[in-house]
Every structure is written in C-alpha cells, then in structure tokens.
Protein backbone atom coordinates (compact mmCIF):
# COMPACT_ATOMS: atom_id res chain seq x y z
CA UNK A 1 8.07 16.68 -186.14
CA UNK A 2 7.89 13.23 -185.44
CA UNK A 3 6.39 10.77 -187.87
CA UNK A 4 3.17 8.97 -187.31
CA UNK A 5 4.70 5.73 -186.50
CA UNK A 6 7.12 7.32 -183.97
CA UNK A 7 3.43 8.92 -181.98
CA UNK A 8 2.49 5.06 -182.14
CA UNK A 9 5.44 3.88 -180.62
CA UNK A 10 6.14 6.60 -177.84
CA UNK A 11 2.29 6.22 -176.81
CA UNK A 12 2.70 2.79 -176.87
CA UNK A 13 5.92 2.95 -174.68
CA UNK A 14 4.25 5.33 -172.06
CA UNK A 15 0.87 3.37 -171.47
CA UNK A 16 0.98 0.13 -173.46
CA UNK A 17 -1.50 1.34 -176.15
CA UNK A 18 -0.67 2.68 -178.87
CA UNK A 19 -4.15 5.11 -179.26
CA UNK A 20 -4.06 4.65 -183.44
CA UNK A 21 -7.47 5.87 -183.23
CA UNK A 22 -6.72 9.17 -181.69
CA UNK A 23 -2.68 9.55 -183.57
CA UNK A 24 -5.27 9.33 -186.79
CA UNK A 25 -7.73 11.76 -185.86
CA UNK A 26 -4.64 13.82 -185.43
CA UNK A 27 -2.26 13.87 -188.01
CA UNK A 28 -4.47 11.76 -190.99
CA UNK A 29 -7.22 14.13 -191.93
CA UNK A 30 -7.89 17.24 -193.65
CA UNK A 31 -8.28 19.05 -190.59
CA UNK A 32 -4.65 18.23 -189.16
CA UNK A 33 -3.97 22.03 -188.69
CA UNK A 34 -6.70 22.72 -186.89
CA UNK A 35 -6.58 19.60 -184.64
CA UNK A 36 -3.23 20.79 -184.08
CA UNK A 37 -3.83 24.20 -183.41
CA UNK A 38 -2.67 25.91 -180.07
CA UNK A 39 -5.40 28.20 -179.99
CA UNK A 40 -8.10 25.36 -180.22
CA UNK A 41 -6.54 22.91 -177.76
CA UNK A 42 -9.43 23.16 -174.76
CA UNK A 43 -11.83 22.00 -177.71
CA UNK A 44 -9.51 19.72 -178.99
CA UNK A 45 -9.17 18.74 -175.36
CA UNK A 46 -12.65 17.94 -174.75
CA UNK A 47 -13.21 15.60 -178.16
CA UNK A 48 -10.20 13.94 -177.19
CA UNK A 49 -11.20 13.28 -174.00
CA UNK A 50 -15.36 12.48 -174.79
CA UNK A 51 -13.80 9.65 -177.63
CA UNK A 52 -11.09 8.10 -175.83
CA UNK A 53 -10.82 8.96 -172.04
CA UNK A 54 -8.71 10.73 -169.54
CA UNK A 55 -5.32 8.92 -170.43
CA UNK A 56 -5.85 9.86 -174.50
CA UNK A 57 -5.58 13.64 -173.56
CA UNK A 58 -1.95 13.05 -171.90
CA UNK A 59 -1.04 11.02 -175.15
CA UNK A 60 -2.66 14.17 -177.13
CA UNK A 61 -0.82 16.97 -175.53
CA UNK A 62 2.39 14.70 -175.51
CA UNK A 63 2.07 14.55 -179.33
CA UNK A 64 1.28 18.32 -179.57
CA UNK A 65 4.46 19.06 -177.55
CA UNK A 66 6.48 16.86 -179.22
CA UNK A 67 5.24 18.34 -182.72
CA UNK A 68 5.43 21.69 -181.56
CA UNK A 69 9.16 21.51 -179.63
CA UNK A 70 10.94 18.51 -181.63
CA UNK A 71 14.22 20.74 -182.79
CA UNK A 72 14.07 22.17 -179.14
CA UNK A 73 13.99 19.16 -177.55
CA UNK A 74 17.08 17.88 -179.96
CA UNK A 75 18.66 21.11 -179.08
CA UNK A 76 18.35 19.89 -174.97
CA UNK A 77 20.30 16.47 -176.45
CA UNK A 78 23.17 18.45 -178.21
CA UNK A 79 23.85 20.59 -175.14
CA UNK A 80 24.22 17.12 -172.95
CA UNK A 81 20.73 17.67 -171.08
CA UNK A 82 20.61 14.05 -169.44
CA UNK A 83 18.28 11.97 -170.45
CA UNK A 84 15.95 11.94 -167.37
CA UNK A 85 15.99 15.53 -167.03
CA UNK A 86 15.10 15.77 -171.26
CA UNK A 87 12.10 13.20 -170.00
CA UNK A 88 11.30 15.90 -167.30
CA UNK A 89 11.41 18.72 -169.08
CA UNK A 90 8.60 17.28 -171.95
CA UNK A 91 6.72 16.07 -169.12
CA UNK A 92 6.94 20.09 -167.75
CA UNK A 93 6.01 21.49 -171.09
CA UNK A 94 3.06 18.55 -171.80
CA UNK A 95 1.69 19.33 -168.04
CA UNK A 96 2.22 23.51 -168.41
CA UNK A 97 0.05 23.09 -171.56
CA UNK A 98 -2.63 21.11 -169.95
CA UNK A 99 -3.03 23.85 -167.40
CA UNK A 100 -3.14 26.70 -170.22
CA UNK A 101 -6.33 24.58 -171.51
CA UNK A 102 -7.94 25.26 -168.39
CA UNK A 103 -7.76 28.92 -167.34
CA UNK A 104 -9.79 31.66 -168.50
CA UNK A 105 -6.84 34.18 -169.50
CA UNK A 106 -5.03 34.87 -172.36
CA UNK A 107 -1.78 32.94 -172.53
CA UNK A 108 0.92 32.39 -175.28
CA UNK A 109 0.80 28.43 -175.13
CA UNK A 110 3.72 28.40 -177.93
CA UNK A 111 5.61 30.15 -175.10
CA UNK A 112 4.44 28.03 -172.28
CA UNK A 113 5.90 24.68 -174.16
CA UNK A 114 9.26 26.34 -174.95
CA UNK A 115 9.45 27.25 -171.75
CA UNK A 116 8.92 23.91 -170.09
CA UNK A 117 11.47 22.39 -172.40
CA UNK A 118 14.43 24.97 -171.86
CA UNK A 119 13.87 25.60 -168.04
CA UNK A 120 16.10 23.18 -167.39
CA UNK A 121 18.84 23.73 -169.63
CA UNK A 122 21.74 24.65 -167.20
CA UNK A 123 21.45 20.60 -166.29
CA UNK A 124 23.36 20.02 -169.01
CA UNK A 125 26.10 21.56 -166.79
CA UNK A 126 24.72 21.13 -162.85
CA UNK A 127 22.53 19.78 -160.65
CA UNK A 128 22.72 22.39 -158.76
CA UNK A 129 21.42 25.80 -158.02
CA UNK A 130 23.17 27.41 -160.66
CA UNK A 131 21.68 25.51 -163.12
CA UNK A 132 19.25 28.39 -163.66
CA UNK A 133 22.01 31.04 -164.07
CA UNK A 134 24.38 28.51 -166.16
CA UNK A 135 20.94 28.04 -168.42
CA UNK A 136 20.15 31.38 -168.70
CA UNK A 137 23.55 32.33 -169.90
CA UNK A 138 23.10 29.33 -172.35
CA UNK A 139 19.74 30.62 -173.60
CA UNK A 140 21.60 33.59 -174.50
CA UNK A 141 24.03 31.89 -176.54
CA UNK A 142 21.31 30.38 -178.26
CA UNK A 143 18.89 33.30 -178.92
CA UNK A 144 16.26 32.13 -177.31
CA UNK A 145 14.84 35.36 -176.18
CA UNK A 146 14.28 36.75 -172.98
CA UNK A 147 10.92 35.28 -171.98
CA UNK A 148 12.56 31.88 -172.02
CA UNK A 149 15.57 33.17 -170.21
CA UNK A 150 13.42 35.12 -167.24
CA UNK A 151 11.66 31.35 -166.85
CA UNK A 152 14.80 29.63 -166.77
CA UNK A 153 16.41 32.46 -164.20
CA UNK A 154 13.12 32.26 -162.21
CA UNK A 155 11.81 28.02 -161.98
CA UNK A 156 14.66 28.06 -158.56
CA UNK A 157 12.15 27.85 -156.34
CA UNK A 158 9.54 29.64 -157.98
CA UNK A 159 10.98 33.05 -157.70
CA UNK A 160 13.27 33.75 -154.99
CA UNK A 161 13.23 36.77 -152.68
CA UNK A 162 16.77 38.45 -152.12
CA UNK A 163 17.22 37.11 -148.60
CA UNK A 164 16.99 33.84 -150.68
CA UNK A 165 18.88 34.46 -153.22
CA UNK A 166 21.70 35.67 -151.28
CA UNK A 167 21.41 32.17 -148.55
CA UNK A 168 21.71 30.34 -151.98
CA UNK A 169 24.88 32.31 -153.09
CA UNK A 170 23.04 33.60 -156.39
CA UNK A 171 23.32 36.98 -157.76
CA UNK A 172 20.46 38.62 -156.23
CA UNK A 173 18.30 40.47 -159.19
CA UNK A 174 14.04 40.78 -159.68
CA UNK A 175 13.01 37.07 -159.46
CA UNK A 176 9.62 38.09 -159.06
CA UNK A 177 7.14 35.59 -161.18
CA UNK A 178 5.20 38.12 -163.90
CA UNK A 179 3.69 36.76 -166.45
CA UNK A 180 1.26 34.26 -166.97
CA UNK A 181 3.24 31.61 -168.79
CA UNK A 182 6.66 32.45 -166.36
CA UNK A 183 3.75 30.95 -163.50
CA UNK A 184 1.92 28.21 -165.25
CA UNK A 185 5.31 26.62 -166.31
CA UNK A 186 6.95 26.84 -162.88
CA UNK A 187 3.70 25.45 -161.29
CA UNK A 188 3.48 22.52 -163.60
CA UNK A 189 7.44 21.92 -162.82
CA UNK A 190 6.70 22.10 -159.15
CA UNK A 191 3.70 19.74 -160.32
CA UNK A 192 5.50 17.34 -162.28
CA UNK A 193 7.93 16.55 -159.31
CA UNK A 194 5.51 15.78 -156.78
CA UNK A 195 3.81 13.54 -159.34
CA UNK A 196 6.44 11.77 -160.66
CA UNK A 197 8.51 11.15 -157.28
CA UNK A 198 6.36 8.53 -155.80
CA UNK A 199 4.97 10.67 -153.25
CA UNK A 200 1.03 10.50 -154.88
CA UNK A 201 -0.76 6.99 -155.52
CA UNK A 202 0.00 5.72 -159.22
CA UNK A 203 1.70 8.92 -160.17
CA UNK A 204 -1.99 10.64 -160.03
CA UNK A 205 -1.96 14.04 -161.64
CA UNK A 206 -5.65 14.79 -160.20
CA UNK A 207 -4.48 13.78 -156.95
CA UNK A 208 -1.22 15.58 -157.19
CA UNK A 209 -3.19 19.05 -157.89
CA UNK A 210 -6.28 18.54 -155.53
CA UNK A 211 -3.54 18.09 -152.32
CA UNK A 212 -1.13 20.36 -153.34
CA UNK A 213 -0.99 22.53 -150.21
CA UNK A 214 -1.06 19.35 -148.34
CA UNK A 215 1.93 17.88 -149.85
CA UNK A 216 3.91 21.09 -149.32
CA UNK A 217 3.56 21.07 -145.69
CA UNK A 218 3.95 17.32 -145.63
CA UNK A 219 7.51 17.30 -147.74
CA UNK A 220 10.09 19.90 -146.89
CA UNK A 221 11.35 18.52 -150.09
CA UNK A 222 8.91 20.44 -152.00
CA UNK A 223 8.20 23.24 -149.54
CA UNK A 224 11.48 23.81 -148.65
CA UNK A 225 10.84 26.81 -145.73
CA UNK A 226 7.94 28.52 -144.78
CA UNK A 227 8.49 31.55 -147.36
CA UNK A 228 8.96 29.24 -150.74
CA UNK A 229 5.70 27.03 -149.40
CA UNK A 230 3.60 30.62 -149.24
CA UNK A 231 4.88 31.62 -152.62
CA UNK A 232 3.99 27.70 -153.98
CA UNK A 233 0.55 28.28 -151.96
CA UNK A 234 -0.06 31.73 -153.49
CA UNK A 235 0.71 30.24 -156.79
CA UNK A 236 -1.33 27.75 -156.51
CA UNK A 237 -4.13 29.64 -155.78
CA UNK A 238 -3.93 32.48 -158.32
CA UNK A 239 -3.65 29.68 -161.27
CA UNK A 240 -7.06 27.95 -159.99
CA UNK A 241 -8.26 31.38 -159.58
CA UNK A 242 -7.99 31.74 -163.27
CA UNK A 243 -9.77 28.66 -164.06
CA UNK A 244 -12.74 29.68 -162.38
C-alpha cells in the first residue's frame, strides 16, 4: 500500500491540502484495521465526514482504494492502461465505493473496487468498443475471476441488449446487469464521466447524481439512444431505491 507520506502528497495534489489530520486518524493508531475496514466504511464515513467535511471523505475513500487496489492498479500500468484512463478507473472504484456506503443491501465492496479498477482494462489496447471484449479476454489471462470479467464485458453501455450488441458489431451473449456490485460500478462509471467532463458546475458529484436523468436527455453523449437512457434511468433508480 502506499506509505503515509505518499496519502499526504496525492491529497495534497488533488485539493491543495494535505488532510494530515485525517491520513493520521487513518493509518497512525491502534485502530488502523478497523478504520480501514470495508465492512465499517458508512461509520467510518460519517466520523470522517462530522471531523473534517465533505471533501475529507473523497480523500478517505481515495486512500482506502488506493490501500485496498495498489498491486491492481500497478497491474493497469504494466498492461499500458494510459495514464488518464488509470486516473479514471481509481476515480470509478473511489466513487463505486462511496455509493456501496450508502445503500441498504449487502454488497461485496472488495469486489466493487476491483471492479472499478479493471473495467477498463481493454484500454490498454482500444478506445474503442472492444475494449470490453479485448479486457475481458485480458482478465482471463490474468485470473481475475469471472465477476471482474462479467463487469468488464458488461460497463459498454451498461448492458447491452442483442439488437445493440449486434449494431455495435460485438458478439452478442447475456449482457444483462445482475448483481449488485456489476450495477453500482457501472453507475458510478457512467457517474464519473458526467462529473469529470465539464458538463456539471465545479465537477459537483451531488449535482452530478441529483440531475442525472436530466443530463441524459440533455447529452446524447451520455444517453446515447432512447433504449441505453431507459436502462441508465432504470439504473438509476433501482440504486437510490436501495438507499432508501
């Protein structure tokens, strides 16, 4: 994992702060495990956020992904992930795990991170729609396991239909989101791009989430056609649903 001093400087990087106070209550005190612990992140969640505000819990989860995925996200380096699309993918992983501190369902949040950092693996090969298929086949080669592989085979568009599939030129199989974590992560990526385009004020994750539907219908970029927007939509809902 990273050292101490590297948690300083990335936070510092990100937001001009370095949050010392918070890195400490973290990783310098008896209680390290549990402060890193998975299954305790919505308490975690709320200290964090009750001692040092909103923008300490993205510098929180960011260290907790970053602790939890470190060899993983070398492993996206070695296979010639570019950079930005390494910086996306940590950014998918940190924002998939904020969501799994929010809904009322079991999830496997080890899952949800490792998922968010290998969805796009094919990009170390193409831009393009096969990235998913080109990743998938590298998850393989890796052992990664099939949960990672059905979310890499599935984040296209948040699981095609095979009309889709088949207008895309991909080989036309079950890309039917079914899990939990295959959802959360594939929201949060759909997430992360509206937030990090430019298209919200300030990059503004609240405001990103709250006019989600809105955006869709605004941006064909991120609806793309009236059957990916519904699935987005439906997606949307059931995941707020489960917060409730």
């Amino acid at each position: 994992m990273p050292s101490y001093q590297k948690h300083l400087e990335i936070s510092t990087q990100r937001t001009g702060k370095s949050y010392q106070e918070m890195h400490d209550w973290l990783d310098n005190h008896p209680q390290k495990a549990e402060r890193h612990s998975l299954d305790k992140l919505p308490e975690n969640i709320g200290f964090v956020r009750s001692s040092w505000g909103d923008e300490a819990v993205v510098e929180y989860l960011q260290h907790i992904v970053e602790d939890a995925a470190m060899q993983d996200i070398e492993t996206l380096k070695k296979a010639g992930v570019p950079v930005e699309a390494v910086s996306h993918s940590i950014e998918v992983a940190r924002k998939a795990l904020e969501i799994s501190s929010r809904v009322k369902i079991s999830v496997n949040r080890k899952l949800i991170i490792l998922g968010g950092i290998y969805h796009d693996l094919g990009k170390s090969k193409t831009y393009g729609m096969q990235h998913g298929e080109i990743g998938a086949q590298m998850a393989k080669e890796l052992n990664l396991g099939d949960e990672i592989i059905q979310i890499i085979l599935k984040h296209i568009r948040g699981g095609l239909t095979e009309p889709e599939a088949v207008e895309l030129g991909l080989p036309v199989r079950d890309y039917t989101l079914k899990t939990p974590e295959e959802k959360i992560v594939i929201y949060a990526d759909r997430m992360v791009d509206i937030y990090t385009d430019g298209i919200v004020p300030n990059a503004d994750k609240k405001y990103a989430e709250t006019r989600f539907v809105e955006i869709l219908n605004q941006y064909e970029k991120y609806g793309k056609n009236p059957v990916t927007m519904q699935r987005y939509i439906c997606l949307n809902r059931e995941i707020h649903e489960w917060m409730n």
